[in-house]
N, C-alpha and C. Protein backbone atom coordinates (compact mmCIF):
# COMPACT_ATOMS: atom_id res chain seq x y z
N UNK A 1 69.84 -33.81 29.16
CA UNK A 1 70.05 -32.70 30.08
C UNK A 1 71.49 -32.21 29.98
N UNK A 2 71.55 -30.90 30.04
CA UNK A 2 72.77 -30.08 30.05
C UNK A 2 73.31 -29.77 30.96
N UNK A 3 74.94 -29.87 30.93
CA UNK A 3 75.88 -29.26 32.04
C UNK A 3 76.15 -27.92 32.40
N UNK A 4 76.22 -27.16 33.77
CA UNK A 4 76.85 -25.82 33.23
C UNK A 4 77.56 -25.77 34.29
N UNK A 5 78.59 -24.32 34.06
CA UNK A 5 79.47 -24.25 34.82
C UNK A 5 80.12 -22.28 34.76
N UNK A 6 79.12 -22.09 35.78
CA UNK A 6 79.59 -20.56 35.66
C UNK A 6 80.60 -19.90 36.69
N UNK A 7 81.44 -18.86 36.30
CA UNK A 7 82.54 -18.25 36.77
C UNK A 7 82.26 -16.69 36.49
N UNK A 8 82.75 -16.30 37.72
CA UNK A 8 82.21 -14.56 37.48
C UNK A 8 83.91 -13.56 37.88
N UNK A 9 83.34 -12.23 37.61
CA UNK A 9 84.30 -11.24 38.09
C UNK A 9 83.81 -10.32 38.03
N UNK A 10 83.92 -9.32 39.65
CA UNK A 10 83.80 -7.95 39.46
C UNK A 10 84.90 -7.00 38.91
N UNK A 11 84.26 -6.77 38.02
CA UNK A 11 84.75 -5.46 36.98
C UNK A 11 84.91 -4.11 37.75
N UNK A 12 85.46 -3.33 37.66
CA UNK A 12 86.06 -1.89 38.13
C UNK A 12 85.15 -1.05 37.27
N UNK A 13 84.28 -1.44 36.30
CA UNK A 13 83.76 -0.33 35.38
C UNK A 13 82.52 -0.88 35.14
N UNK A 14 81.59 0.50 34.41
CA UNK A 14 80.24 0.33 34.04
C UNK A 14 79.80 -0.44 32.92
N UNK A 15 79.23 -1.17 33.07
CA UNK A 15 78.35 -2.27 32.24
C UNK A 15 78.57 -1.64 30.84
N UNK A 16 78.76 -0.45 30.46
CA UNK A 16 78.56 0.34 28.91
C UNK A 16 80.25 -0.08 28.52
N UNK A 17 80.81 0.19 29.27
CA UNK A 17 82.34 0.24 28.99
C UNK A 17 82.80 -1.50 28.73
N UNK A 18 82.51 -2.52 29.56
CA UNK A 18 82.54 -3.96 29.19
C UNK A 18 82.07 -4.20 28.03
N UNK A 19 80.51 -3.55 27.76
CA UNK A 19 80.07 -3.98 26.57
C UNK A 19 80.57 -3.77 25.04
N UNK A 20 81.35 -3.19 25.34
CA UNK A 20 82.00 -2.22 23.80
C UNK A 20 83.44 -3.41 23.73
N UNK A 21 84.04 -4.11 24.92
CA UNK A 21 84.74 -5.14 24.62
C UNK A 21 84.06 -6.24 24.22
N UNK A 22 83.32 -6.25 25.02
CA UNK A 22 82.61 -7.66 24.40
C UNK A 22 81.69 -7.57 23.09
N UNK A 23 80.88 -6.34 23.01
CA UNK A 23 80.19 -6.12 21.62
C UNK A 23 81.34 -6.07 19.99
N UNK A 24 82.56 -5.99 20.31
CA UNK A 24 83.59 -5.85 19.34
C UNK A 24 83.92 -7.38 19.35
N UNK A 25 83.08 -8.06 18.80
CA UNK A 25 83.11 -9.61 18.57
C UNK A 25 84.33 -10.11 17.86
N UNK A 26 84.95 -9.72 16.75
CA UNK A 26 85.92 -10.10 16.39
C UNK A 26 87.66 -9.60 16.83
N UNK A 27 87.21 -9.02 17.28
CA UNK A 27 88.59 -9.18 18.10
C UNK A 27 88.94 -10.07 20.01
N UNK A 28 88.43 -10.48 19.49
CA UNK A 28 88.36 -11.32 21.42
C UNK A 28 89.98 -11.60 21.51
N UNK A 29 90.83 -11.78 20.53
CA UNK A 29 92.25 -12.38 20.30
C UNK A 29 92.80 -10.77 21.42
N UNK A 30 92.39 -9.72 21.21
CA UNK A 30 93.30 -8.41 21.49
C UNK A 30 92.76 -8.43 23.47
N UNK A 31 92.16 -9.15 23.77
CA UNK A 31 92.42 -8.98 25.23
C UNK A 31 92.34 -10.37 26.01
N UNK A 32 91.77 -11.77 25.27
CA UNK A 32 91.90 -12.64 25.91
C UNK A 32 93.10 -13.32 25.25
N UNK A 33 93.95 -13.74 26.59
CA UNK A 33 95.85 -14.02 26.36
C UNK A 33 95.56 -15.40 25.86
N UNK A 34 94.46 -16.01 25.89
CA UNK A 34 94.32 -18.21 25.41
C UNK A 34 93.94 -17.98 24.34
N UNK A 35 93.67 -16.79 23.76
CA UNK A 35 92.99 -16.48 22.40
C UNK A 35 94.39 -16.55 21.21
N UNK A 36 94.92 -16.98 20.03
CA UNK A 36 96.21 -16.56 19.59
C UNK A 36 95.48 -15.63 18.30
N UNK A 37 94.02 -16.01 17.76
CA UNK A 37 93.67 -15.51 16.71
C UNK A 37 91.96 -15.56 16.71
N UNK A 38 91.33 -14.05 16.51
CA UNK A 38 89.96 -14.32 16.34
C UNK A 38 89.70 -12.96 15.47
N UNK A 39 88.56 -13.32 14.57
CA UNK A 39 88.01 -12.57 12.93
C UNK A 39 86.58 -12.79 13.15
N UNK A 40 86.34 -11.72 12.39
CA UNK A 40 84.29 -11.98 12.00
C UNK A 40 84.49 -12.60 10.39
N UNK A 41 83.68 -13.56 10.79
CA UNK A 41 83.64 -14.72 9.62
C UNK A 41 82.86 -13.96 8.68
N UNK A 42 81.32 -13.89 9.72
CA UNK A 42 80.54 -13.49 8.73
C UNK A 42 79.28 -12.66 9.77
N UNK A 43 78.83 -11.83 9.28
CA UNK A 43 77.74 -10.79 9.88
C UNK A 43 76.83 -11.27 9.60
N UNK A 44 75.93 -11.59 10.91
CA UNK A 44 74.19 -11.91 10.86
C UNK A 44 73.52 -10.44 11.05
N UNK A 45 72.28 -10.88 10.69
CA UNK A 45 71.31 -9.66 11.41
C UNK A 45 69.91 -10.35 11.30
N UNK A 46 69.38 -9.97 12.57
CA UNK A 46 67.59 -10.85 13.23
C UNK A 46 67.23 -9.79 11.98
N UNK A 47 65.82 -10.18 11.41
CA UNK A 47 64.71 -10.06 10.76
C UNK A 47 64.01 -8.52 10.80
N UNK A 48 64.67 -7.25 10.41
CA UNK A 48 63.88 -6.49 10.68
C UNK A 48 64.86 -5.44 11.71
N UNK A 49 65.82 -5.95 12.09
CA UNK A 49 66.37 -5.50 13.35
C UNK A 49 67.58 -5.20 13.36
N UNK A 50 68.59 -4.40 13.99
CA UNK A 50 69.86 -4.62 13.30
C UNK A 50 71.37 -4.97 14.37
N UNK A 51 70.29 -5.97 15.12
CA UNK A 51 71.46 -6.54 16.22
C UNK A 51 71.93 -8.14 15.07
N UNK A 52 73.18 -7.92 15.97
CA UNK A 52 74.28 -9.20 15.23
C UNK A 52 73.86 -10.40 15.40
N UNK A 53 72.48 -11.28 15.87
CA UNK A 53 72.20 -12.34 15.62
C UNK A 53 72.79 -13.21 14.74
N UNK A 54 73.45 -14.69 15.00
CA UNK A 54 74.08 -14.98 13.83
C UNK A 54 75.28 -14.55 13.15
N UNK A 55 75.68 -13.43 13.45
CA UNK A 55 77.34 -13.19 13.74
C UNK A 55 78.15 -14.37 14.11
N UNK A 56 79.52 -14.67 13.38
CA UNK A 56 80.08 -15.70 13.54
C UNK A 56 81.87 -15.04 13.81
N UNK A 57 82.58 -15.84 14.36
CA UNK A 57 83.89 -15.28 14.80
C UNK A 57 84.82 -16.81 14.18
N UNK A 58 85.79 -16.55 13.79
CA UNK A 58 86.58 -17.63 13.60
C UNK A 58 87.90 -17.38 14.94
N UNK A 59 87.89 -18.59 15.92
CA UNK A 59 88.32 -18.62 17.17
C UNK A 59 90.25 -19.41 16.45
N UNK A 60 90.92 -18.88 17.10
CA UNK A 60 92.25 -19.84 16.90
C UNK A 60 92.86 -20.00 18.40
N UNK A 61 92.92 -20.91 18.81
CA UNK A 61 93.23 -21.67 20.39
C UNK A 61 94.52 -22.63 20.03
N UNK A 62 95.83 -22.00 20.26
CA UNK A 62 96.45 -23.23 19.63
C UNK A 62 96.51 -24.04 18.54
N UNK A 63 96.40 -24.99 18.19
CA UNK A 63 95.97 -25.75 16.47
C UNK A 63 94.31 -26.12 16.78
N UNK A 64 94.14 -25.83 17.62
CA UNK A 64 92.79 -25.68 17.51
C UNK A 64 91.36 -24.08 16.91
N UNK A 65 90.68 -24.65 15.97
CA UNK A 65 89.61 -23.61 15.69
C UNK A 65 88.38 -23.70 15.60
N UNK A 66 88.04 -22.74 16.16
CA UNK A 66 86.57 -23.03 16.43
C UNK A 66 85.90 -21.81 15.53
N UNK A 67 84.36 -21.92 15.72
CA UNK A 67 83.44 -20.74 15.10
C UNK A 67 82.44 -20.34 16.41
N UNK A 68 82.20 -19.67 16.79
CA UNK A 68 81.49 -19.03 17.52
C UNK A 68 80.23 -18.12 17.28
N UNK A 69 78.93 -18.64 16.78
CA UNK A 69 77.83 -17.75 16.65
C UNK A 69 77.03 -17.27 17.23
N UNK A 70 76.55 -15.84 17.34
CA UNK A 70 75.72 -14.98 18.36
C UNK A 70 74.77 -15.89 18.01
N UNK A 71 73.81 -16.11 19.63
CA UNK A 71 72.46 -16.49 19.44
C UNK A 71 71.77 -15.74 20.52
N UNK A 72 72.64 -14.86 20.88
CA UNK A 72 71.70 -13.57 22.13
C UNK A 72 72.64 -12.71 21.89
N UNK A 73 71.98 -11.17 21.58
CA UNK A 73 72.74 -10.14 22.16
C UNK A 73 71.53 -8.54 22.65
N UNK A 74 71.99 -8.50 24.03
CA UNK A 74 71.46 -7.67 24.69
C UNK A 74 71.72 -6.56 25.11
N UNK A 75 72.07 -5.29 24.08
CA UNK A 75 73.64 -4.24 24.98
C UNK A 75 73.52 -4.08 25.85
N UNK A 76 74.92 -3.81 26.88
CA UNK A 76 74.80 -3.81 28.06
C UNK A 76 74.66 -4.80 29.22
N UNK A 77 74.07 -6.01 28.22
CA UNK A 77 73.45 -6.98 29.45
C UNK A 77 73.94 -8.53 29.16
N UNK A 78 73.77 -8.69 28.03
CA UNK A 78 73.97 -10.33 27.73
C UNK A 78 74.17 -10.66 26.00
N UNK A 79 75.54 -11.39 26.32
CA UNK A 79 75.89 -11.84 25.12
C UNK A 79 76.16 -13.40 25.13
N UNK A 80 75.44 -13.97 24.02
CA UNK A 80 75.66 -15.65 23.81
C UNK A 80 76.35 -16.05 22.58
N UNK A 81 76.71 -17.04 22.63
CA UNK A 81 76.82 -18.06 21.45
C UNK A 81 77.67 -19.17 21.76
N UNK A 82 76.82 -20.05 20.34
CA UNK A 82 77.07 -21.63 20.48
C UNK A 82 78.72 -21.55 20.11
N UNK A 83 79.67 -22.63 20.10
CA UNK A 83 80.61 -22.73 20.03
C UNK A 83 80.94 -24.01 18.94
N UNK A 84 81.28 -24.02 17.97
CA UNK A 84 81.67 -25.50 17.35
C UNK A 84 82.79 -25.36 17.18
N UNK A 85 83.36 -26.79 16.39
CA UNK A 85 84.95 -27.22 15.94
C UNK A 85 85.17 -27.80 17.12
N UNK A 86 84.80 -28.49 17.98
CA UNK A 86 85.13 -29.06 19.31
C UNK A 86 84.61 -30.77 18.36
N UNK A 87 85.56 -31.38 19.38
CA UNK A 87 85.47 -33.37 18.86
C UNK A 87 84.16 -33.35 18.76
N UNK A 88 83.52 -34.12 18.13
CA UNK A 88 81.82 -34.59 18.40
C UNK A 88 81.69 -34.96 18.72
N UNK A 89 82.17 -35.62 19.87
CA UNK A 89 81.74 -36.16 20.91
C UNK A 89 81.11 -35.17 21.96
N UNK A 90 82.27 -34.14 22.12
CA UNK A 90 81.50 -32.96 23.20
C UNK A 90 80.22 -32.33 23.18
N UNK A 91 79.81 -32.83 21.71
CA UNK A 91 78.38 -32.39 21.75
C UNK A 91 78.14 -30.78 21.45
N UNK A 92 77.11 -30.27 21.92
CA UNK A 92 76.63 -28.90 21.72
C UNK A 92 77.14 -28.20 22.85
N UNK A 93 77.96 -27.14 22.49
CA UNK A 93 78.48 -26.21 23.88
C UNK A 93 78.24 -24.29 23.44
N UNK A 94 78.43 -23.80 24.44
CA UNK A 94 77.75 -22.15 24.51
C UNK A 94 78.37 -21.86 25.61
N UNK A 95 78.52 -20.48 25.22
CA UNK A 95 78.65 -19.46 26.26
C UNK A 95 77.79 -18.71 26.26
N UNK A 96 77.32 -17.84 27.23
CA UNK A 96 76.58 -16.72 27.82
C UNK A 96 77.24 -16.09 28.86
N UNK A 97 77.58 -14.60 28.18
CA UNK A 97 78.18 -13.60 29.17
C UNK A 97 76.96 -12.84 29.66
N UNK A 98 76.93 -12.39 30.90
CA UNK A 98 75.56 -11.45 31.40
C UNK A 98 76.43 -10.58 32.15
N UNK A 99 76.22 -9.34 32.24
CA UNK A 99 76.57 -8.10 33.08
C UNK A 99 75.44 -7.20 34.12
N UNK A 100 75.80 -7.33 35.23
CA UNK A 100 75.45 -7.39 36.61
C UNK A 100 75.77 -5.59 36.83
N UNK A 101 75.08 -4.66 36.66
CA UNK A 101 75.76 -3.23 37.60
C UNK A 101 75.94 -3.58 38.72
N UNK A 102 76.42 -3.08 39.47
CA UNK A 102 76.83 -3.27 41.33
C UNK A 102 76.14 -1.70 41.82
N UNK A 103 76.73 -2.06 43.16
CA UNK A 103 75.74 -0.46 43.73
C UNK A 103 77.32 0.74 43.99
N UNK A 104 78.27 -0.19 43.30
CA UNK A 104 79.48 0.83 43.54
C UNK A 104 80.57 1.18 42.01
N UNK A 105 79.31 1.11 41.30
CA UNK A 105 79.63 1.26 39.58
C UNK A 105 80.59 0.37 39.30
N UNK A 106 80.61 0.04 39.88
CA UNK A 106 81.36 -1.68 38.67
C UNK A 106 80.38 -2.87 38.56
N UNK A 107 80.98 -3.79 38.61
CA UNK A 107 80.00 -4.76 37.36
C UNK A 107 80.27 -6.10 37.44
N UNK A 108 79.39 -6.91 37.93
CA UNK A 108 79.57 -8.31 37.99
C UNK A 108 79.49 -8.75 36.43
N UNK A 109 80.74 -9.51 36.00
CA UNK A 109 80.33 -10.44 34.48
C UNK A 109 79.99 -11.89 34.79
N UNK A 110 79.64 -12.56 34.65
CA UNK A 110 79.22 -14.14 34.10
C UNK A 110 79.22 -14.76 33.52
N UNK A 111 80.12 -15.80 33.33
CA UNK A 111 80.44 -16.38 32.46
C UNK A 111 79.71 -17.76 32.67
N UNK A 112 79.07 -18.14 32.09
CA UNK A 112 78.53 -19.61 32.10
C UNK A 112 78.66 -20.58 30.82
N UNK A 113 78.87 -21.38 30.97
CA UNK A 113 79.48 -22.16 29.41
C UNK A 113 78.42 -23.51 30.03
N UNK A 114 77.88 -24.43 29.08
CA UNK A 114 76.79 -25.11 29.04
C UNK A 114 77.78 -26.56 27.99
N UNK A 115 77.40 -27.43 28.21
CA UNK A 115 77.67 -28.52 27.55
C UNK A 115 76.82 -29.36 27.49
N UNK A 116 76.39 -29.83 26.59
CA UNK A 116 75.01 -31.25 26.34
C UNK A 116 75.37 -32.08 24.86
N UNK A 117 76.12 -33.26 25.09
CA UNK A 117 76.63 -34.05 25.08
C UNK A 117 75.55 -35.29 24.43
N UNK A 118 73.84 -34.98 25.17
CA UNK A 118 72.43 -36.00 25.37
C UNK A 118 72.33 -36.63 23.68
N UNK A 119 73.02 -35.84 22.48
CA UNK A 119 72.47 -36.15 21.34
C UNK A 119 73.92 -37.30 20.79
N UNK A 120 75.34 -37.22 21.46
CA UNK A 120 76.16 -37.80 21.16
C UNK A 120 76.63 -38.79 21.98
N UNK A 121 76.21 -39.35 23.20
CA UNK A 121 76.18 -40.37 24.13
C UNK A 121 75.11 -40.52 24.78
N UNK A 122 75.35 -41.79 24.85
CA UNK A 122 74.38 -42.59 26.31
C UNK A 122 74.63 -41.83 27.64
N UNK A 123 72.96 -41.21 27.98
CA UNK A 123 73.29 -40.51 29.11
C UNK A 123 74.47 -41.00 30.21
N UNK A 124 74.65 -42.28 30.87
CA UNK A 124 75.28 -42.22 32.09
C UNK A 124 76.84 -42.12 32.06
N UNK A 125 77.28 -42.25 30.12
CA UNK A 125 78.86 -41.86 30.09
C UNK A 125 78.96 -40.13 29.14
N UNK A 126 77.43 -39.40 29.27
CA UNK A 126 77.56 -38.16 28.35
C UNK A 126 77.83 -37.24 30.10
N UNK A 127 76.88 -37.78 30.86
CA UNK A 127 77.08 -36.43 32.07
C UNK A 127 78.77 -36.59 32.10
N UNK A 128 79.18 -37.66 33.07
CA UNK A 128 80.68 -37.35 32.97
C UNK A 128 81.70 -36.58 32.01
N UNK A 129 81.21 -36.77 30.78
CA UNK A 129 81.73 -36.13 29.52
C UNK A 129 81.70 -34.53 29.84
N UNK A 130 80.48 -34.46 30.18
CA UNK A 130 80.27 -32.48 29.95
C UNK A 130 80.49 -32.30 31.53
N UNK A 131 80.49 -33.11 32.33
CA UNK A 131 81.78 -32.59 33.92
C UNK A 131 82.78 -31.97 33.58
N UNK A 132 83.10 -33.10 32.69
CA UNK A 132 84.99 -32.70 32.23
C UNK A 132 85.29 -31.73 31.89
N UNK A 133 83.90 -31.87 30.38
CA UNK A 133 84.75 -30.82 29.55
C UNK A 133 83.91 -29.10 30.38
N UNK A 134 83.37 -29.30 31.45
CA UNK A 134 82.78 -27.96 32.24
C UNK A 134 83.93 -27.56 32.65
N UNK A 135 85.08 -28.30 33.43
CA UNK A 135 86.14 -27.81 34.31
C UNK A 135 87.24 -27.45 33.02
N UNK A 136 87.24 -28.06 32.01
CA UNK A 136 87.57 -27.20 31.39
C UNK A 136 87.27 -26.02 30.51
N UNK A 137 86.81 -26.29 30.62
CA UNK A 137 86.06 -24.65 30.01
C UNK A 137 85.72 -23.36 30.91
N UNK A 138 85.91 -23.78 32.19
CA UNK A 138 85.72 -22.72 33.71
C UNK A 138 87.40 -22.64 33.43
N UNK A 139 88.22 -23.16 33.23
CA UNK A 139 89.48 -22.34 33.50
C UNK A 139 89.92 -21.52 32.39
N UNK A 140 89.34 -21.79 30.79
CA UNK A 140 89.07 -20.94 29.68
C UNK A 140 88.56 -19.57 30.71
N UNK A 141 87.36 -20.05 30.97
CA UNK A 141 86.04 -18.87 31.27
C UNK A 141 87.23 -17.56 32.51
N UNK A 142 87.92 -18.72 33.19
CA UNK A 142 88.97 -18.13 34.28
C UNK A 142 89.61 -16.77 33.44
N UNK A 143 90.15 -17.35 32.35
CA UNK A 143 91.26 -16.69 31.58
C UNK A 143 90.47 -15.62 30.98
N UNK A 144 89.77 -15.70 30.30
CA UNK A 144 89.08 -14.85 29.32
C UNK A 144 88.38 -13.28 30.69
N UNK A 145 87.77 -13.91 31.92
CA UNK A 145 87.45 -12.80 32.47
C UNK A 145 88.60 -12.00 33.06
N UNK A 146 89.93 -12.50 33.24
CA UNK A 146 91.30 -11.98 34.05
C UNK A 146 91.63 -11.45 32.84
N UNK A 147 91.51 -11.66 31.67
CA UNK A 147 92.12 -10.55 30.29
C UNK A 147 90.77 -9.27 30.20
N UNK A 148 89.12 -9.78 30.30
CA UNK A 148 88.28 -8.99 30.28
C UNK A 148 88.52 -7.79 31.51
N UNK A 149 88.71 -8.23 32.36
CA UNK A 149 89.29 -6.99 33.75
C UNK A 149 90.20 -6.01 33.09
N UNK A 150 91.45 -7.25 32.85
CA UNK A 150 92.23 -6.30 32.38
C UNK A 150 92.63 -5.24 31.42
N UNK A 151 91.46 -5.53 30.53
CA UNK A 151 91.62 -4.52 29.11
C UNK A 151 90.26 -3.48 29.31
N UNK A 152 89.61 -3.74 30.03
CA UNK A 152 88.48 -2.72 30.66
C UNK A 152 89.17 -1.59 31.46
N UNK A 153 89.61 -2.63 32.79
CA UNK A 153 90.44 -1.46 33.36
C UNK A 153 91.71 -0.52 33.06
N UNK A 154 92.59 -1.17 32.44
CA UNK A 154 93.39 -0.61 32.09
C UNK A 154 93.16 1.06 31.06
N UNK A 155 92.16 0.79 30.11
CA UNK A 155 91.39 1.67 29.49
C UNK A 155 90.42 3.02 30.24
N UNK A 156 90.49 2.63 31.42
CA UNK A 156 90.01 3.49 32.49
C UNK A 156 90.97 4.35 33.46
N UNK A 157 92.05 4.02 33.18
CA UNK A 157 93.22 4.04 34.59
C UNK A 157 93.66 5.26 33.23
């Protein structure tokens, strides 16, 4: 069983206008400040279809790097992917962003990040594991939506 740990923010703008930050997958570095470096590795596309399924980002966090691959994208509404380059111990982790309209044209985002750990520990020392690494990843999730505000709105003002 999996951990999660979601964090939100109302946005000042319409769900179309978020999505064009967040649909511009390889640059996440140009508005989230924990970001120092992010690239499209490599372009997926689903079967027939010509959404970015499988799209990959090369993440730079400090001396840390990760890869990040779409495994949902919904315009407008919801964007996922798994996350690797994390210890193996942490197991399998993801994000899923979802966008919320409001009734006063701005926009709830959601950030939920998931950790399951079940394939790399014994359950009763893996939950504690993906506690941890949840609270950290909610103050990531913190950062990334206070840069997402800010490069939305600012673009509006």
């Amino acid at each position: 069983m999996a951990s999660q740990i979601s964090r939100y923010r109302t946005i000042a703008a319409g769900p179309q206008a978020i999505w064009e930050v967040l649909a511009d997958f390889g640059a996440l570095s140009g508005w989230a400040d924990n970001v120092d470096h992010s690239s499209v590795l490599e372009h997926g596309h689903s079967e027939g279809t010509a959404t970015p399924i499988g799209t990959a980002r090369r993440v730079q966090i400090g001396r840390n790097t990760l890869v990040e691959r779409i495994t949902a994208f919904t315009p407008s509404t919801e964007l996922a992917y798994d996350i690797t380059g994390l210890p193996a111990w942490v197991g399998q982790v993801s994000n899923r962003w979802k966008l919320t309209p409001t009734a006063t044209n701005g926009t709830v985002v959601t950030l939920t990040s998931t950790v399951d750990t079940s394939r790399r520990l014994p359950r009763h020392l893996g939950r504690g594991v993906e506690h941890v690494v949840c609270r950290v990843l909610a103050k990531q999730s913190d950062a990334m939506l206070a840069g997402l505000a800010d490069s939305v709105e600012s673009r509006r003002g």
